[in-house]
N, C-alpha and C. Protein backbone atom coordinates (compact mmCIF):
# COMPACT_ATOMS: atom_id res chain seq x y z
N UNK A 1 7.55 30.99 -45.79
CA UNK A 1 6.24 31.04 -46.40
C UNK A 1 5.24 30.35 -45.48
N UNK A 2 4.03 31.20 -45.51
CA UNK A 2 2.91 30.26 -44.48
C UNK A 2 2.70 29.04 -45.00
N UNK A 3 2.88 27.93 -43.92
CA UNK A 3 2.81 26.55 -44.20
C UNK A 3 1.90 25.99 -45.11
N UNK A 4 0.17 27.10 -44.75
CA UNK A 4 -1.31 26.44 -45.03
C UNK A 4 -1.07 27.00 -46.67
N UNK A 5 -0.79 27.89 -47.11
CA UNK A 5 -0.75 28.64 -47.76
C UNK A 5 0.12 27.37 -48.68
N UNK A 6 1.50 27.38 -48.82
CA UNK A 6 2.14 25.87 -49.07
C UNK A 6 1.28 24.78 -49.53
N UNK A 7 0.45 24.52 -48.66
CA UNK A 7 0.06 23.15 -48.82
C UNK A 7 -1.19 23.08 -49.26
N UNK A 8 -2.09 24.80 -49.73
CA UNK A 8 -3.43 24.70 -50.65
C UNK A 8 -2.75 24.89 -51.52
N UNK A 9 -1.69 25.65 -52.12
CA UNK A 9 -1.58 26.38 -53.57
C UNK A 9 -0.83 24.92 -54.06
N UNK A 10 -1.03 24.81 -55.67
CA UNK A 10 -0.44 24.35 -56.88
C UNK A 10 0.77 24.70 -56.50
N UNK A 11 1.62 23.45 -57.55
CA UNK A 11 3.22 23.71 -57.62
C UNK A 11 3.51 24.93 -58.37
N UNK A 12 4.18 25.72 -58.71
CA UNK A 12 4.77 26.66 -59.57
C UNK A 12 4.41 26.50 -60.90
N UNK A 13 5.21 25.45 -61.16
CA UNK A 13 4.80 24.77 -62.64
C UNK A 13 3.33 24.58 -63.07
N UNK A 14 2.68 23.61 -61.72
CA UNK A 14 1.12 23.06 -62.33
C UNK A 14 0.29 25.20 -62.62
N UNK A 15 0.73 25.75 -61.72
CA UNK A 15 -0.10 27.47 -62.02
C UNK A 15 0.53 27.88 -63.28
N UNK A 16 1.41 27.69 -63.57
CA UNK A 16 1.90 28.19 -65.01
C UNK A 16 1.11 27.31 -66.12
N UNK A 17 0.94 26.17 -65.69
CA UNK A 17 0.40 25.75 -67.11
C UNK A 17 -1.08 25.97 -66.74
N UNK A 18 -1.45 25.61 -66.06
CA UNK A 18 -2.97 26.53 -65.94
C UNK A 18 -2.97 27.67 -66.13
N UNK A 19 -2.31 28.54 -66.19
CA UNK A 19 -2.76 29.76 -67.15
C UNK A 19 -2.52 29.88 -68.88
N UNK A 20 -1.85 28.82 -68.51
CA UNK A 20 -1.60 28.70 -70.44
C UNK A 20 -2.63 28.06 -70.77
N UNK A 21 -3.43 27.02 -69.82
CA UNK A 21 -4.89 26.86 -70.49
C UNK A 21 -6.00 27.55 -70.35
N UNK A 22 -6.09 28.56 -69.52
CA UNK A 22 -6.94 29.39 -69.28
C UNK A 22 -7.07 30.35 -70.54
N UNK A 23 -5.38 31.11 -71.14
CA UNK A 23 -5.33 32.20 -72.10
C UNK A 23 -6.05 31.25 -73.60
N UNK A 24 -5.34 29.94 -73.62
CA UNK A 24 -5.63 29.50 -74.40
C UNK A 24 -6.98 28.73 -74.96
N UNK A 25 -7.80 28.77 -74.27
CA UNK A 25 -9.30 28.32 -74.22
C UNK A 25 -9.87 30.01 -74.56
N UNK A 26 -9.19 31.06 -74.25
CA UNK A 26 -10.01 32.22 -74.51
C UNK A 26 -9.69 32.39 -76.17
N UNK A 27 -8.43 32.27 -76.15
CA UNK A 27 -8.02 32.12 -77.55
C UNK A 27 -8.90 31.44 -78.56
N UNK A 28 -9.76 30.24 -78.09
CA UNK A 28 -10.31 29.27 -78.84
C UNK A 28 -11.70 30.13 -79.16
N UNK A 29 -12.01 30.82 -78.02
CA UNK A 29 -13.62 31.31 -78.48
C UNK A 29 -13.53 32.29 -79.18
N UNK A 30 -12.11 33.05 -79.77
CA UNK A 30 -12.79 34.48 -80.38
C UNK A 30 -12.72 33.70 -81.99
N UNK A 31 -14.05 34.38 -82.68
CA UNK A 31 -14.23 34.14 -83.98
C UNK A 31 -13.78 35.40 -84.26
N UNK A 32 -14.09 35.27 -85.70
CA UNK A 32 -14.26 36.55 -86.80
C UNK A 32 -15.91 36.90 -86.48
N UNK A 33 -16.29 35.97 -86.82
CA UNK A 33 -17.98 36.78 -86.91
C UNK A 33 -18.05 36.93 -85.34
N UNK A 34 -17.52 36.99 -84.57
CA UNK A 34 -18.20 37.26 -82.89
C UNK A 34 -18.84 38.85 -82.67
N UNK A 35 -19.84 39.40 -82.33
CA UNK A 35 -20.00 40.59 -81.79
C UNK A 35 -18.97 41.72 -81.28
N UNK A 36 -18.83 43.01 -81.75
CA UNK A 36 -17.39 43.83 -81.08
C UNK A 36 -17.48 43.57 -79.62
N UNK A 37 -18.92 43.13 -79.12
CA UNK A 37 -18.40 43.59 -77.91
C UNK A 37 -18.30 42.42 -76.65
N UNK A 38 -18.57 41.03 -77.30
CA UNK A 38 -17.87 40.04 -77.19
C UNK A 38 -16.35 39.89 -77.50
N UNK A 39 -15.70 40.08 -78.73
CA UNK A 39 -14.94 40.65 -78.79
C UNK A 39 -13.80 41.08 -78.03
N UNK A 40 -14.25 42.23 -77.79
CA UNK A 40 -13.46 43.53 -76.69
C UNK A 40 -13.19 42.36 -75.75
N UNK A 41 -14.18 41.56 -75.12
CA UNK A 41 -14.36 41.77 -73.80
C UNK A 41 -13.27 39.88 -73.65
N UNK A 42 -13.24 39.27 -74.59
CA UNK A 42 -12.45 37.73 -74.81
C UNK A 42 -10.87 38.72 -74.90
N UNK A 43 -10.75 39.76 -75.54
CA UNK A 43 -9.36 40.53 -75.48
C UNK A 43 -8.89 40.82 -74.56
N UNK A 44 -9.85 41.63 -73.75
CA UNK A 44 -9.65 42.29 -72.35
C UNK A 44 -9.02 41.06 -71.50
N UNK A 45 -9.84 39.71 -71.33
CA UNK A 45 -9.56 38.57 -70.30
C UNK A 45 -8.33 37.94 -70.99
N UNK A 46 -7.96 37.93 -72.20
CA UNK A 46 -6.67 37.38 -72.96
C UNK A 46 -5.47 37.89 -72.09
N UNK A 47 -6.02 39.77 -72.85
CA UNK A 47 -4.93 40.22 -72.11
C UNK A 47 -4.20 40.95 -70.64
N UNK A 48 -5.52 40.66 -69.83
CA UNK A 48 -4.86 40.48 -68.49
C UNK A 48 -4.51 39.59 -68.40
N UNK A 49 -5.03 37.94 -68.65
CA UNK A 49 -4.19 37.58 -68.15
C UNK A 49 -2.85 37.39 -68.39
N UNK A 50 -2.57 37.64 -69.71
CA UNK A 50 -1.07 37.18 -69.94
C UNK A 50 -0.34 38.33 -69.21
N UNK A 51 -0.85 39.79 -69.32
CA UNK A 51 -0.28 40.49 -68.50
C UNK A 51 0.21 40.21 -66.85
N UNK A 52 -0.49 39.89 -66.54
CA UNK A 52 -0.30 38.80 -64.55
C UNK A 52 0.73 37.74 -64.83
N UNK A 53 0.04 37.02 -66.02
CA UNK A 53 1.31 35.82 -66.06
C UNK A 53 2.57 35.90 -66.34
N UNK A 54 2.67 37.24 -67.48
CA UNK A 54 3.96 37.43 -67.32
C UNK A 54 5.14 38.40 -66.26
N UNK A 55 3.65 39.06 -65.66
CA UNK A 55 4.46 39.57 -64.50
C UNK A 55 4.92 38.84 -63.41
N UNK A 56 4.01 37.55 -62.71
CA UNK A 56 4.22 36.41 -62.15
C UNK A 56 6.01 35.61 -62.48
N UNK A 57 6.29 35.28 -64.10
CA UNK A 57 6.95 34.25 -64.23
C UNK A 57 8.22 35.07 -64.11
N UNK A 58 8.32 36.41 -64.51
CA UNK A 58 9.32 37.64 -64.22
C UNK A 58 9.54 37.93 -62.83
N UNK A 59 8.81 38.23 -61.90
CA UNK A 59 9.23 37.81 -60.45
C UNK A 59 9.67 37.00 -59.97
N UNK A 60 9.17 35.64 -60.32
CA UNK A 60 9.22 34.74 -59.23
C UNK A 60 9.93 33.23 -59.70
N UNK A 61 9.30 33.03 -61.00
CA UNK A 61 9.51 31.64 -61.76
C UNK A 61 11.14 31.96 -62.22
N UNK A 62 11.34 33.18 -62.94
CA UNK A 62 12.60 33.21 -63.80
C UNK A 62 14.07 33.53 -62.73
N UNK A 63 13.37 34.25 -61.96
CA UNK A 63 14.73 33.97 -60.84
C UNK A 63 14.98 33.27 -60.51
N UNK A 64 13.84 32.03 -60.23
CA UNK A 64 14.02 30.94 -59.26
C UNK A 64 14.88 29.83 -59.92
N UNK A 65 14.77 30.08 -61.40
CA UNK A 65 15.52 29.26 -62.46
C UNK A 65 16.92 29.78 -62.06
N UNK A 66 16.96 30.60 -62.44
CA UNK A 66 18.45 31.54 -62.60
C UNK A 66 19.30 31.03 -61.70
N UNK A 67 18.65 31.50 -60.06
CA UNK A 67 19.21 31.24 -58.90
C UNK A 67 19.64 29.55 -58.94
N UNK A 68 18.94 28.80 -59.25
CA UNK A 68 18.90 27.56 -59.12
C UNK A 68 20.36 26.59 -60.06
N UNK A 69 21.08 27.64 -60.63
CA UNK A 69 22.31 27.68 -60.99
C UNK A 69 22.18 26.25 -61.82
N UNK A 70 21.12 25.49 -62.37
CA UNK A 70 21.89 24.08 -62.86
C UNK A 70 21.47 24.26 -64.15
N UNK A 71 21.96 23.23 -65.09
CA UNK A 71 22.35 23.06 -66.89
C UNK A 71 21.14 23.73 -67.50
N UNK A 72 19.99 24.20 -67.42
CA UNK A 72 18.76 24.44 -68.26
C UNK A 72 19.04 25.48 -69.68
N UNK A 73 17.97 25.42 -69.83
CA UNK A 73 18.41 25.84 -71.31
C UNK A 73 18.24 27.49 -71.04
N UNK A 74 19.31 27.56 -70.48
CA UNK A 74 19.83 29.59 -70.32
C UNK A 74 18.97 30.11 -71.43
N UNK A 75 19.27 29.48 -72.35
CA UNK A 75 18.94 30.66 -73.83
C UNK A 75 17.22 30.81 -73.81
N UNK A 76 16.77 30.32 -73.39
CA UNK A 76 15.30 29.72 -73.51
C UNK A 76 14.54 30.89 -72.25
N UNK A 77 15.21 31.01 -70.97
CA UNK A 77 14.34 31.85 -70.18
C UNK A 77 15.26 33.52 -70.28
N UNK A 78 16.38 33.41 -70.50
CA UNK A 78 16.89 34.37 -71.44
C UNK A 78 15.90 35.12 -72.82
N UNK A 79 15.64 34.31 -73.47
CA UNK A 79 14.09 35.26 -74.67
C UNK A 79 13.13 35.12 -73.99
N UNK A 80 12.41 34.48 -73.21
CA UNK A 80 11.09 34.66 -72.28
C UNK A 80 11.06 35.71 -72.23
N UNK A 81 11.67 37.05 -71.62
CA UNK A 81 11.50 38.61 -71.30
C UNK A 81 11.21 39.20 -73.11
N UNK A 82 12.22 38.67 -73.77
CA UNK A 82 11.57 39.50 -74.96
C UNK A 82 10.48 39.03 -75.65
N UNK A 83 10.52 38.16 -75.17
CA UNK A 83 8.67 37.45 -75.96
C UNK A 83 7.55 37.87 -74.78
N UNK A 84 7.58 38.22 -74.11
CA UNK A 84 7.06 39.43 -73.15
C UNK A 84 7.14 40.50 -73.61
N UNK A 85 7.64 41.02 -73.59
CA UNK A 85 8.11 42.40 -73.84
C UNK A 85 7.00 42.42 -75.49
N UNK A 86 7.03 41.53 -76.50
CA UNK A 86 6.82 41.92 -77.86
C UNK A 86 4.84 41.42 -77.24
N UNK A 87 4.86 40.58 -76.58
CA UNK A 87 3.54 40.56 -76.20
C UNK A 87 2.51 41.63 -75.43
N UNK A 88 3.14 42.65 -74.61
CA UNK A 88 2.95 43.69 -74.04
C UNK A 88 2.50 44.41 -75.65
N UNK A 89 3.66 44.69 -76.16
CA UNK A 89 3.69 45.64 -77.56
C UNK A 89 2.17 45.20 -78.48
N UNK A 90 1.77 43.96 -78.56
CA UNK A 90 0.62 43.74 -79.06
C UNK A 90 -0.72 44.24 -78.33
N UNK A 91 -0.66 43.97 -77.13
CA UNK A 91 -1.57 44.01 -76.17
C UNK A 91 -1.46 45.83 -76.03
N UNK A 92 -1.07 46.96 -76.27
CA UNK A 92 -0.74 48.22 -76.08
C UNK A 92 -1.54 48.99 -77.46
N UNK A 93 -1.04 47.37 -78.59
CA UNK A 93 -1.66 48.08 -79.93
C UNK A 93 -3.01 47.30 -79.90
N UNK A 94 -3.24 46.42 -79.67
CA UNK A 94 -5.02 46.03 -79.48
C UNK A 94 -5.63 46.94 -78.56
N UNK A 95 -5.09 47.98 -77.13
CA UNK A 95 -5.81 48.65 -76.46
C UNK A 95 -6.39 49.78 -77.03
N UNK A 96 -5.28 50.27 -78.40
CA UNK A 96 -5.35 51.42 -79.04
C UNK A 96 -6.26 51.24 -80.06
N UNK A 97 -7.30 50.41 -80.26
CA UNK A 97 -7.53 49.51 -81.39
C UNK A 97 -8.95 49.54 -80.89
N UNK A 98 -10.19 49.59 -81.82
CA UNK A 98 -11.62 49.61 -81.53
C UNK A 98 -11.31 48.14 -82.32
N UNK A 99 -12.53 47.20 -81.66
CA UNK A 99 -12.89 45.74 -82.46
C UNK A 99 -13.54 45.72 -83.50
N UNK A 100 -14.10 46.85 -83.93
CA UNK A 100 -14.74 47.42 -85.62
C UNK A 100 -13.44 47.53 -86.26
N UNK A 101 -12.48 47.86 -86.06
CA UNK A 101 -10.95 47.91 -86.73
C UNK A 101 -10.63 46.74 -87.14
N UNK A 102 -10.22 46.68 -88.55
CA UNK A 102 -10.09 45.70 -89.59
C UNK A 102 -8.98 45.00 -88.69
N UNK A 103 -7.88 45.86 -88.23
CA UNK A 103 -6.49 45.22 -87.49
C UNK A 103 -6.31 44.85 -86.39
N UNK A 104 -7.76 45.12 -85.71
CA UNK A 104 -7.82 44.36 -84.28
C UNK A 104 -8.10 43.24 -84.54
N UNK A 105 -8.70 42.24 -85.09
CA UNK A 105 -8.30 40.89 -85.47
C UNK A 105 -6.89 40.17 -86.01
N UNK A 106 -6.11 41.11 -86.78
CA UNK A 106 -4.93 40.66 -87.18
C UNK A 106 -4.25 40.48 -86.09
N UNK A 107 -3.98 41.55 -85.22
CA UNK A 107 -3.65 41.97 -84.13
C UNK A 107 -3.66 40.90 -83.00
N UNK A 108 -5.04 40.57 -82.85
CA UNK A 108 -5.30 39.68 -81.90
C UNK A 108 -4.28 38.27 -82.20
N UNK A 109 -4.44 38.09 -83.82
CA UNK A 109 -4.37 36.64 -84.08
C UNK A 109 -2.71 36.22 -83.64
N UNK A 110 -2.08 37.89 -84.15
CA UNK A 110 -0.78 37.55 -84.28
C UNK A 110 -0.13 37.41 -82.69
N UNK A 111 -0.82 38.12 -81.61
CA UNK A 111 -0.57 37.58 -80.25
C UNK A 111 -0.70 36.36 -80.15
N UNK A 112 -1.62 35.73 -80.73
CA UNK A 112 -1.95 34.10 -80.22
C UNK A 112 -0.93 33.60 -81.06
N UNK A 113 -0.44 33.65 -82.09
CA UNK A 113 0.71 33.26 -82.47
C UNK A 113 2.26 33.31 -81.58
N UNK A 114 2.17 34.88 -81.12
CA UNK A 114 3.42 34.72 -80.07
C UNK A 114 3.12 33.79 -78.96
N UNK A 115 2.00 34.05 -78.41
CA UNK A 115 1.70 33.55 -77.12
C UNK A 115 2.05 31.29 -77.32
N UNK A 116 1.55 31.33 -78.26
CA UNK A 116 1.33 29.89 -78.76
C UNK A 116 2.24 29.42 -78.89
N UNK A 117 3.76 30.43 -79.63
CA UNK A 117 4.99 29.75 -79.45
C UNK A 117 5.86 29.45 -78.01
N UNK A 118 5.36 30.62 -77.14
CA UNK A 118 6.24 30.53 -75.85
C UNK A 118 5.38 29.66 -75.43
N UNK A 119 4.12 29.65 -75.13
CA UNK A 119 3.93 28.11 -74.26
C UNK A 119 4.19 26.71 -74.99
N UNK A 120 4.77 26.49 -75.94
CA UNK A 120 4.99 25.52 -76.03
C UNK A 120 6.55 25.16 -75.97
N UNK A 121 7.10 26.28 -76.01
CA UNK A 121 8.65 26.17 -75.38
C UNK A 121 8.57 25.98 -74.15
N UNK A 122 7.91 26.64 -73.23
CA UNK A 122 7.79 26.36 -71.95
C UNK A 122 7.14 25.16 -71.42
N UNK A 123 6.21 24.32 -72.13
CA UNK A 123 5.53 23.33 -71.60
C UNK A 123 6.44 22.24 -72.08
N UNK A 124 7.29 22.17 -72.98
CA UNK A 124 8.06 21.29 -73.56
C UNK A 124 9.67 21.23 -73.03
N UNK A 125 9.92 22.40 -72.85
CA UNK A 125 11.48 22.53 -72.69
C UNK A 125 11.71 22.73 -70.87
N UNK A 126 11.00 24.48 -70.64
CA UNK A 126 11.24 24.82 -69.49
C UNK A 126 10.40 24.46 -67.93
N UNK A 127 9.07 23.94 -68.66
CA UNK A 127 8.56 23.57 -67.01
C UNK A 127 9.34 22.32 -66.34
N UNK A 128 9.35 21.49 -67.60
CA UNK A 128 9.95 19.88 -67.05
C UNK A 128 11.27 20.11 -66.20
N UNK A 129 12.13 21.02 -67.20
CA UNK A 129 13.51 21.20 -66.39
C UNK A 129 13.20 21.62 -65.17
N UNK A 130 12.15 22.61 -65.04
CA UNK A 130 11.81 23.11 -63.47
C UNK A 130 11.96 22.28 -62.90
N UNK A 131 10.80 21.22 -62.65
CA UNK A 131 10.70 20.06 -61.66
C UNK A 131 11.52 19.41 -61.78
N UNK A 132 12.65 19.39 -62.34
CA UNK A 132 13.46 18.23 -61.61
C UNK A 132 14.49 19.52 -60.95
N UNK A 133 14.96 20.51 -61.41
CA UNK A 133 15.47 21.35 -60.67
C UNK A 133 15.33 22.00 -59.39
N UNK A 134 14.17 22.66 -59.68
CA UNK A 134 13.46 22.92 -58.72
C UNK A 134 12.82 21.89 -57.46
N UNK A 135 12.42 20.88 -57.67
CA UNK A 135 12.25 19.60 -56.97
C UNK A 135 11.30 20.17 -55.64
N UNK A 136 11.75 20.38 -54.33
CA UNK A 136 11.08 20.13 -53.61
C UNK A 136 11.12 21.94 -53.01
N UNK A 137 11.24 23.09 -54.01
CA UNK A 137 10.69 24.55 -53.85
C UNK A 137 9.75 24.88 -54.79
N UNK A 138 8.86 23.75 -55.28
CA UNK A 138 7.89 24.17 -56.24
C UNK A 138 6.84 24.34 -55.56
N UNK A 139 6.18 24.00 -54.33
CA UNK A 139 5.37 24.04 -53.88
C UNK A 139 5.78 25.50 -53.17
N UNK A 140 6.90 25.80 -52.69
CA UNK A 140 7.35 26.94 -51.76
C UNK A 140 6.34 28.42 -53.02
N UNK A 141 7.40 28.05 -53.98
CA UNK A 141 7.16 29.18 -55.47
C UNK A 141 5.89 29.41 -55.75
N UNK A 142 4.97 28.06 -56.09
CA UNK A 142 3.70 28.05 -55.85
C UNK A 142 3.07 28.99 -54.91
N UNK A 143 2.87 28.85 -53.67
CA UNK A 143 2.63 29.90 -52.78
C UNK A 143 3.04 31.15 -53.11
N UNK A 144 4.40 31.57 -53.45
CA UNK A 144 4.07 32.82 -53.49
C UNK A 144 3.77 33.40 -54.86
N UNK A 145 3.65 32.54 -55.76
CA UNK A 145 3.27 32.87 -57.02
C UNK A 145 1.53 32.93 -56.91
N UNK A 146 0.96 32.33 -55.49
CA UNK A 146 -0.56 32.63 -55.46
C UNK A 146 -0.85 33.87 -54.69
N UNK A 147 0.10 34.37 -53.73
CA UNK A 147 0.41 35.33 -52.49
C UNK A 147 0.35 36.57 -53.58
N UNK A 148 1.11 36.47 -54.57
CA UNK A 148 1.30 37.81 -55.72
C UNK A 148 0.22 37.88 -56.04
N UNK A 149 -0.24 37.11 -57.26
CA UNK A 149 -1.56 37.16 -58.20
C UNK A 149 -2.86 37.72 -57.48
N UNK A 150 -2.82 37.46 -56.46
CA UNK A 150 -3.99 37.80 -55.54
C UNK A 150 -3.84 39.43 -55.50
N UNK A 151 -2.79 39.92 -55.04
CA UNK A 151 -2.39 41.03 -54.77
C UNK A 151 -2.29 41.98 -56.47
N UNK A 152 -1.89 40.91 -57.54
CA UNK A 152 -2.26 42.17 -58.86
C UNK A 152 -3.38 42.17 -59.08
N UNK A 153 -4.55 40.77 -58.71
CA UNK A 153 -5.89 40.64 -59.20
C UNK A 153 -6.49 41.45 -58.64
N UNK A 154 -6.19 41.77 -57.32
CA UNK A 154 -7.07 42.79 -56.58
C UNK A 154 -7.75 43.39 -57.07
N UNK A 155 -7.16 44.58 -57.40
CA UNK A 155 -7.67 46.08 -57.70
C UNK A 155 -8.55 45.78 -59.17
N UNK A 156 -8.16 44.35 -59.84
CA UNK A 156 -8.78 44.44 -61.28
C UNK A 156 -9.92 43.43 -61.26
N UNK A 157 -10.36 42.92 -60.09
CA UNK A 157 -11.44 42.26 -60.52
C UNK A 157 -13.02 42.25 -60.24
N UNK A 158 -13.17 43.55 -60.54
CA UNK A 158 -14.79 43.74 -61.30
C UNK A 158 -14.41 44.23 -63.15
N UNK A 159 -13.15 44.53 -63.29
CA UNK A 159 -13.30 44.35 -64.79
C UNK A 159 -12.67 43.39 -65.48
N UNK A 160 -12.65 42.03 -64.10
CA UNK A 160 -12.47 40.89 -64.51
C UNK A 160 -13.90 39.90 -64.38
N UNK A 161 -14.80 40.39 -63.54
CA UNK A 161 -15.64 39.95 -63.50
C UNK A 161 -16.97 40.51 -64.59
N UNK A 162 -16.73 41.54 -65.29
CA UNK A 162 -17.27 42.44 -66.38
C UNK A 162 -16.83 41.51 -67.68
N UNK A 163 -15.74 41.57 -67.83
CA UNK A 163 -15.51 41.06 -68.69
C UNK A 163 -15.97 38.94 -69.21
N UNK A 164 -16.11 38.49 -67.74
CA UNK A 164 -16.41 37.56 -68.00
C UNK A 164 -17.81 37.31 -68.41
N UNK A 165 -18.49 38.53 -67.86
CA UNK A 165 -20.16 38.35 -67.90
C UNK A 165 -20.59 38.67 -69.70
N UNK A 166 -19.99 40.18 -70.28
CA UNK A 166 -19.77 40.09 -71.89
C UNK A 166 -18.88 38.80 -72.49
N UNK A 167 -18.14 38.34 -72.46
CA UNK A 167 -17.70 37.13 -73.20
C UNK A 167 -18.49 35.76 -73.04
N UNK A 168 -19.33 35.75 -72.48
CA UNK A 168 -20.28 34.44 -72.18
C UNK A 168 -21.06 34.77 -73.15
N UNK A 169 -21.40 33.56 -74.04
CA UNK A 169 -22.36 33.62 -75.16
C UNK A 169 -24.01 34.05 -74.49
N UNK A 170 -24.73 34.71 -75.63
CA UNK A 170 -26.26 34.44 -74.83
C UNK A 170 -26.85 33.71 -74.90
N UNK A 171 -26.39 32.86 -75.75
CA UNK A 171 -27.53 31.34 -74.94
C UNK A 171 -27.05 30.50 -73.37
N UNK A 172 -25.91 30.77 -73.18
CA UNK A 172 -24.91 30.43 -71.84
C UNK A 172 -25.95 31.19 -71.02
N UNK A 173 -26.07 32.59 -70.93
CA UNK A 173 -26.78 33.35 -70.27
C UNK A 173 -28.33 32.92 -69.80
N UNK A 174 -29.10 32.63 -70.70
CA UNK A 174 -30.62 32.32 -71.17
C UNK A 174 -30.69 31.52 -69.92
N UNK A 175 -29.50 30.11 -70.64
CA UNK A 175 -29.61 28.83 -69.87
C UNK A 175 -29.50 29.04 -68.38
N UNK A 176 -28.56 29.73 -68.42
CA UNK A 176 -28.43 30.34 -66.80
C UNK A 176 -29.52 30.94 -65.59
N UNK A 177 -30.06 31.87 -66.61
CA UNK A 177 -31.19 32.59 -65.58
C UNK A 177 -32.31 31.80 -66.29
N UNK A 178 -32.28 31.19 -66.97
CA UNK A 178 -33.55 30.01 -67.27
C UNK A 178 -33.17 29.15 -65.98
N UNK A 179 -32.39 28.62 -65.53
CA UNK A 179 -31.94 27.57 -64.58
C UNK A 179 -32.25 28.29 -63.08
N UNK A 180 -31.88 29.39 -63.13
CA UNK A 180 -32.23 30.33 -61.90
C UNK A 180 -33.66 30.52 -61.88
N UNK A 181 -34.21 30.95 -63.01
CA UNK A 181 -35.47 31.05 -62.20
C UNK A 181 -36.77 29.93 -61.94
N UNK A 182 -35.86 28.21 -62.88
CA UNK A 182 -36.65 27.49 -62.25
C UNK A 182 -36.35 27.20 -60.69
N UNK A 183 -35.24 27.23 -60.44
CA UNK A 183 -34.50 27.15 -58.86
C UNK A 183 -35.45 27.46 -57.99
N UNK A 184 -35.67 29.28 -58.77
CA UNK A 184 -36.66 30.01 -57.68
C UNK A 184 -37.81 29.57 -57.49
N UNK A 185 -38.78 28.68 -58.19
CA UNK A 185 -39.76 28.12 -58.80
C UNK A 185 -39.80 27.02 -57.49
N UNK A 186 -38.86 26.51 -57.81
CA UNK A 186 -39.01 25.26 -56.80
C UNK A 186 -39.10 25.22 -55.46
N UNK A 187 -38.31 26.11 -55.12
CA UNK A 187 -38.05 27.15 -53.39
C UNK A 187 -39.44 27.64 -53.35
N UNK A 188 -39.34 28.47 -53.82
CA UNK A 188 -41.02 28.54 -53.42
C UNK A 188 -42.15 28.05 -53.24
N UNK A 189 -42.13 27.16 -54.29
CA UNK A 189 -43.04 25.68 -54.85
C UNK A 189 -43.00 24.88 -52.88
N UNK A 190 -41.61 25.01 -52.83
CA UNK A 190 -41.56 24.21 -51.76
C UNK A 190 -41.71 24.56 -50.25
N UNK A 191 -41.45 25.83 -50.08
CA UNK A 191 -41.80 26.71 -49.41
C UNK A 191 -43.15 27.16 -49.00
N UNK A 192 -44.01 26.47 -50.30
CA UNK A 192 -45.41 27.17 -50.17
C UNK A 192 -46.59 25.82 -49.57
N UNK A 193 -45.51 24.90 -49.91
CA UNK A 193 -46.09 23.48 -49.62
C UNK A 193 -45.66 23.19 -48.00
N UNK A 194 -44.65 23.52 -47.59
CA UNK A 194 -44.41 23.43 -46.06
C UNK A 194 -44.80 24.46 -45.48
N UNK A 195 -45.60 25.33 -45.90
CA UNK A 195 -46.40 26.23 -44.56
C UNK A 195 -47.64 25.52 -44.80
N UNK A 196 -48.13 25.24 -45.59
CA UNK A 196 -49.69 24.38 -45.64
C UNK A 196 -49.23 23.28 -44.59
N UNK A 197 -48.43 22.81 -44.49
CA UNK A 197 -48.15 21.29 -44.06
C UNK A 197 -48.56 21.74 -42.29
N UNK A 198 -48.48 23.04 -41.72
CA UNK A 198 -48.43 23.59 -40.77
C UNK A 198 -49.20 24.59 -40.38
């Protein structure tokens, strides 16, 4: 593995649980009363990412366990694939699903329910065992667990970057290009004061 590459990326573990706070902070903003198309768009970023993450921990994390031949709790990354697998199945029936649909909220909720149980098996049971197992190839895993993601994010991120721009509240927005266009205000302001100066 490239050395530099090694020594910017996160351990294995620390990227896994950063995406469990990433899904799970999206989790936090969808209401009931939210707009469909706020909505849609907190679903869409839910469910890529768990989609990446679980393609990530299926490559790279769950072999590395496997291979790593010592006491962990077999049974535990053993159901990981089917609690994948039933999370896909949600994420297939929310795609089929308009956010005006009474059951795209049920839908949603009951993913965050699956999702909510495996990370806390994993943040409790299976990352810890990692690091002491894993020990000094977490940083190796890391790397290529950033080498991948890059390579599935590719192709998907302007409707990752779409999606982030609809899920931002509009007062987030306001504040934003309110903040931008005093910026511009000032650049100019200042700009207009150093050609006088000359």
């Amino acid at each position: 593995m490239n050395s530099m590459l090694t020594k910017l990326s996160p351990t294995i573990t620390n990227m896994i649980r950063a995406d469990h706070t990433h899904v799970l902070a999206t989790f936090h903003q969808f209401e009931a009363d939210t707009s469909p198309g706020t909505k849609q768009a907190l679903v869409n970023t839910a469910c890529l990412a768990l989609e990446v993450h679980a393609q990530l921990e299926e490559e790279i994390f769950y072999p590395a366990m496997r291979e790593a031949g010592a006491p962990v709790d077999t049974d535990l990354v053993g159901k990981s694939v089917p609690e994948h697998d039933e999370m896909r199945q949600l994420i297939a029936r929310l795609r089929m699903l308009e956010p005006t649909d009474p059951a795209y909220d049920d839908t949603f909720y009951e993913l965050m329910r699956t999702v909510i149980h495996h990370v806390a098996d994993e943040e409790t049971i299976l990352l810890p065992d990692a690091e002491r197992i894993l020990g000094d190839r977490l940083s190796d895993l890391g790397a290529a667990m950033t080498k991948r993601r890059l390579e599935l994010v590719k192709p998907k991120v302007g409707e990752i970057a779409w999606n982030t721009v609809r899920a931002l509240p509009a007062s987030t927005m306001l504040m934003g290009a309110g903040a931008a266009a005093m910026v511009g205000l000032l650049l100019m302001r200042n700009k207009s004061a150093a050609s006088r100066r000359f």
